[in-house]
Protein backbone atom coordinates (compact mmCIF):
# COMPACT_ATOMS: atom_id res chain seq x y z
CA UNK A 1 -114.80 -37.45 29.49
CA UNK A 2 -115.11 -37.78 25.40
CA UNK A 3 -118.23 -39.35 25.57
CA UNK A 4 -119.30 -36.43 27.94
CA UNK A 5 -118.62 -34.07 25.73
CA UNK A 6 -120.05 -35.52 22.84
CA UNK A 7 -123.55 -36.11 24.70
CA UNK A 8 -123.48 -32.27 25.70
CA UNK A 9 -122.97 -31.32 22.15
CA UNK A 10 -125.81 -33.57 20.74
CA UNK A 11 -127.67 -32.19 23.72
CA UNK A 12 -127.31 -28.17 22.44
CA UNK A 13 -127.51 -29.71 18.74
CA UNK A 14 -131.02 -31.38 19.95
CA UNK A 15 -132.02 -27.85 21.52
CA UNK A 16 -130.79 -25.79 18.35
CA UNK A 17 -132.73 -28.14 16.25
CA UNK A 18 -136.44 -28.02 18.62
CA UNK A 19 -136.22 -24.30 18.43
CA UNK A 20 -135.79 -24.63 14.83
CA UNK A 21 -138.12 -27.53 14.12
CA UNK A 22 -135.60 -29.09 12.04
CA UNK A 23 -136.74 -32.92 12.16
CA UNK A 24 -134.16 -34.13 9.58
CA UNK A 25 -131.72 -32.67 12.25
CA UNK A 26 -133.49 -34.14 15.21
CA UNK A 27 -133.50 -37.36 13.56
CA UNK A 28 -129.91 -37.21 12.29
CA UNK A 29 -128.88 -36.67 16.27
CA UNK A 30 -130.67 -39.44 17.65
CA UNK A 31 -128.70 -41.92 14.55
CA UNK A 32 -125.97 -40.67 16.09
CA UNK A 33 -126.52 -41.36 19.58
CA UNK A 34 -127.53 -44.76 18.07
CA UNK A 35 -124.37 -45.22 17.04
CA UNK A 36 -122.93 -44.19 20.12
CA UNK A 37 -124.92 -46.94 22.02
CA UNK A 38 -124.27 -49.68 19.61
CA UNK A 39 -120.30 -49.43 20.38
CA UNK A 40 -121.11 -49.04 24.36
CA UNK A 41 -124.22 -50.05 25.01
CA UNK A 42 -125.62 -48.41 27.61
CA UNK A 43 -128.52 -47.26 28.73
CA UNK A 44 -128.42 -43.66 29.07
CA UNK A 45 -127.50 -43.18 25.02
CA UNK A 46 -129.91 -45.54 24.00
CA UNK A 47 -132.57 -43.63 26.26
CA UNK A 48 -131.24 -40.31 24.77
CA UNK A 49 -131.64 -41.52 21.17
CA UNK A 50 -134.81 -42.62 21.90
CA UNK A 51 -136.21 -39.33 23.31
CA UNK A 52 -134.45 -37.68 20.09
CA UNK A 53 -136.04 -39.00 17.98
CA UNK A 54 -139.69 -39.70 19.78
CA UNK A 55 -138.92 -35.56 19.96
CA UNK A 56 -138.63 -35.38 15.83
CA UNK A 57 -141.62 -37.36 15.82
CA UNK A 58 -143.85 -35.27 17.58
CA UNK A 59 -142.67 -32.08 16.22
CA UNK A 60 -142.94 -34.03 12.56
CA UNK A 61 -146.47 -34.60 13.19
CA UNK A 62 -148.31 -31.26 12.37
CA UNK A 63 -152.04 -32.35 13.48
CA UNK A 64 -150.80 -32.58 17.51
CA UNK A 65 -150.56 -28.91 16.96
CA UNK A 66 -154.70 -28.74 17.38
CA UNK A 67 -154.41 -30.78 20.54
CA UNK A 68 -154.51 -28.56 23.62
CA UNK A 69 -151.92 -29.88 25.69
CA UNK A 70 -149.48 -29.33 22.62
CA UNK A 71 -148.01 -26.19 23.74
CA UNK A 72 -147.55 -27.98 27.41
CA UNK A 73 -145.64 -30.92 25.68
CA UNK A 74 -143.43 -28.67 23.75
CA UNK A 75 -142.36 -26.66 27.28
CA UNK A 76 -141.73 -29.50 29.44
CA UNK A 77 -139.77 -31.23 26.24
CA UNK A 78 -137.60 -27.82 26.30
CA UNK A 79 -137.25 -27.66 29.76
CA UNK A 80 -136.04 -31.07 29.91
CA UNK A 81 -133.03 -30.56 27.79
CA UNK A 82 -132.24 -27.66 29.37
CA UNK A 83 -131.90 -29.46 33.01
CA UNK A 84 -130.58 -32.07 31.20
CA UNK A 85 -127.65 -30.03 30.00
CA UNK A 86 -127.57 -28.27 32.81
CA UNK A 87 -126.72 -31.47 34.82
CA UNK A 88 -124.33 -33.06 32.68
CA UNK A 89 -122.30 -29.14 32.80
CA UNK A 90 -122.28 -29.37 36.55
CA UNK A 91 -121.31 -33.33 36.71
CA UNK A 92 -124.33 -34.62 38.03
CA UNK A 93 -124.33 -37.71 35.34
CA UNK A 94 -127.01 -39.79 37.82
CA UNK A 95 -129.34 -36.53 37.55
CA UNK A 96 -128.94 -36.20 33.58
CA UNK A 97 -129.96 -40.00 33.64
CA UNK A 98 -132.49 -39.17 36.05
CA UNK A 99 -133.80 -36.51 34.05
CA UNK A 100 -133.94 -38.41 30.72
CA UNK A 101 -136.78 -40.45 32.41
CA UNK A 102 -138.50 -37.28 33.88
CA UNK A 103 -139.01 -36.31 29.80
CA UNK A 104 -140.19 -39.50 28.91
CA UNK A 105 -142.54 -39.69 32.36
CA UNK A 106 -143.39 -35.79 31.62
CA UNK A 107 -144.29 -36.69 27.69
CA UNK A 108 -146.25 -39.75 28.54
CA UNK A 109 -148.48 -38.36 31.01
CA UNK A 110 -149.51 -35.21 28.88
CA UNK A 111 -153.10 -35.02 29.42
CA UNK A 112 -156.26 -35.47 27.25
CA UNK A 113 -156.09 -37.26 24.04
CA UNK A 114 -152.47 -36.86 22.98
CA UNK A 115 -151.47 -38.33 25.65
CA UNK A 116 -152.23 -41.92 23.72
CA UNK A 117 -150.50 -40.50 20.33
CA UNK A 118 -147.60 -39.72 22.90
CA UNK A 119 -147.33 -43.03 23.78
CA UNK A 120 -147.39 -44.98 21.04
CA UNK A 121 -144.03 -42.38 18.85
CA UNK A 122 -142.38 -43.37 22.01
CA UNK A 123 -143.22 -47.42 21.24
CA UNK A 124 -142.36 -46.90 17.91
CA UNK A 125 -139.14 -45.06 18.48
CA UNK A 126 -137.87 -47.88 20.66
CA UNK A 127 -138.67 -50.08 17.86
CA UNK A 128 -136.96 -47.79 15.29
CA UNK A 129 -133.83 -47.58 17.24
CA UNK A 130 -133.75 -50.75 18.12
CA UNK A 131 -133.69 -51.47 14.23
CA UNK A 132 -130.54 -49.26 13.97
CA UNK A 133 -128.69 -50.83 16.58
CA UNK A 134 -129.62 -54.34 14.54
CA UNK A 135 -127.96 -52.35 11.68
CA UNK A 136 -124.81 -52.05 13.69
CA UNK A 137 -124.67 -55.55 14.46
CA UNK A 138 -126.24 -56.29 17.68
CA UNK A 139 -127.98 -59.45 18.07
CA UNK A 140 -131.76 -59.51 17.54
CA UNK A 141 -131.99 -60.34 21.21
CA UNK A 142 -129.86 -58.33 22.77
CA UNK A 143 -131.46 -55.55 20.88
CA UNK A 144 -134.85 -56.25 21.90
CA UNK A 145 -133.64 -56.52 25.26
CA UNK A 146 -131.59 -52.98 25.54
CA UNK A 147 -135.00 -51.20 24.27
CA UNK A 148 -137.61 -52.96 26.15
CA UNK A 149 -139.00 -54.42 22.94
CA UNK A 150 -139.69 -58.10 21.60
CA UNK A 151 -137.88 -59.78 19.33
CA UNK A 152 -141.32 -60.41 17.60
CA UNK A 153 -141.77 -56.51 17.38
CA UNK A 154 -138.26 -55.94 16.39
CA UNK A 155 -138.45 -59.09 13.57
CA UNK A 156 -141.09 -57.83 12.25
CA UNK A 157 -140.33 -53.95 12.15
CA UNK A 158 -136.80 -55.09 10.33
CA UNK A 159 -138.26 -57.73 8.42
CA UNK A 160 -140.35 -54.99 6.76
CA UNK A 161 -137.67 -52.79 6.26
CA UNK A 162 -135.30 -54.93 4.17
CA UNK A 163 -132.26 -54.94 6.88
CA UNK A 164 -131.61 -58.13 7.01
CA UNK A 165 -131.18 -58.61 3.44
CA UNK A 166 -127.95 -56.68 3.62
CA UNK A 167 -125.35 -59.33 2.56
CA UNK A 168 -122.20 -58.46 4.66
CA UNK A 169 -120.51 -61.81 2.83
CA UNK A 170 -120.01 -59.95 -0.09
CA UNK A 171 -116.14 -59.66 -0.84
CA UNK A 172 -114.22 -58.49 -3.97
CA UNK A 173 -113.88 -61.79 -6.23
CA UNK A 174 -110.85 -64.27 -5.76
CA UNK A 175 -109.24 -63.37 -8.79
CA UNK A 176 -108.93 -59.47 -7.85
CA UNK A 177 -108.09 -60.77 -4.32
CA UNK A 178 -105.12 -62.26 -5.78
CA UNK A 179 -104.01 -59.31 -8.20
CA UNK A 180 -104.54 -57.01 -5.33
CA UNK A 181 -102.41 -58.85 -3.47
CA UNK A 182 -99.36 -59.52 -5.73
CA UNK A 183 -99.53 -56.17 -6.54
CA UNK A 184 -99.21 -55.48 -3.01
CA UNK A 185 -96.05 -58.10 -2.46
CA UNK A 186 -94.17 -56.65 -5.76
CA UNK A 187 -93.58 -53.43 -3.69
């Protein structure tokens, strides 16, 4: 019931934030849902983050405003979260799921030449998110498996992006360990 409840507030967030065009927001919304997904992993979050932020991307990108079918994209993206919300209000979680795809589906077969620009900030959202949930801790693997990805593409995209140099291992030195800890022990 939480996790509900959170989804229908990033949903309205997501909604404030199209009619807005506030991409740092957008973006922002679809970390969270990241988040989300890493503890759970499931699908539906990941999916959600993924249309978040493949929605950021295409409002981000100014030139797709010269492309015909832009105006098309931006209603069916608008009328997608609006069913979507709808759904999850009424309890219909299978038809919010449902209608996560429909966006995608909707988005990938705009017409004409976008279409192809469409596709690929979907690709690279998948990859992007799946970077974030590497972040969290998932394996490379299972990663690349929740999104649909490789593990090549996903190696390579945080490879370039200096994740896995992160040193967890790093600890406060033995010596402040041990003061810490009598310190602790003299109370």
């Amino acid at each position: 019931m939480e996790e509900k409840r959170h989804v229908l507030d990033i949903l309205r967030q997501t909604k404030s934030a199209i009619r807005d065009k506030d991409i740092v927001k957008l973006k922002d919304l679809s970390n969270q849902t990241i988040h989300s997904a890493s503890i759970s992993q499931d699908e539906i979050n990941i999916t959600l983050a993924v249309v978040i932020y493949s929605i950021s991307k295409i409002i981000e990108r100014t030139n797709y405003k010269h492309y015909p079918q832009f105006k098309e994209c931006c209603s069916s993206i608008e009328d997608g979260i609006n069913k979507s919300i709808d759904f999850l209000e009424r309890g219909a979680e299978e038809s919010f799921a449902g209608e996560l795809q429909n966006i995608i589906t909707e988005l990938k077969n705009t017409g004409g030449s976008l279409k192809k620009h469409i596709e690929e900030v979907f690709k690279k959202a998948r990859i992007n998110k799946a970077s974030r949930m590497y972040e969290h801790g998932i394996s490379l693997e299972k990663t690349a498996k929740l999104l649909g990805i490789s593990i090549f593409e996903l190696a390579e995209y945080t490879g370039n992006t200096g994740i896995p140099d992160v040193n967890l291992g790093i600890t406060m030195p033995i010596k402040e360990r041990i003061k810490l800890a009598e310190e602790i022990f003299e109370k």
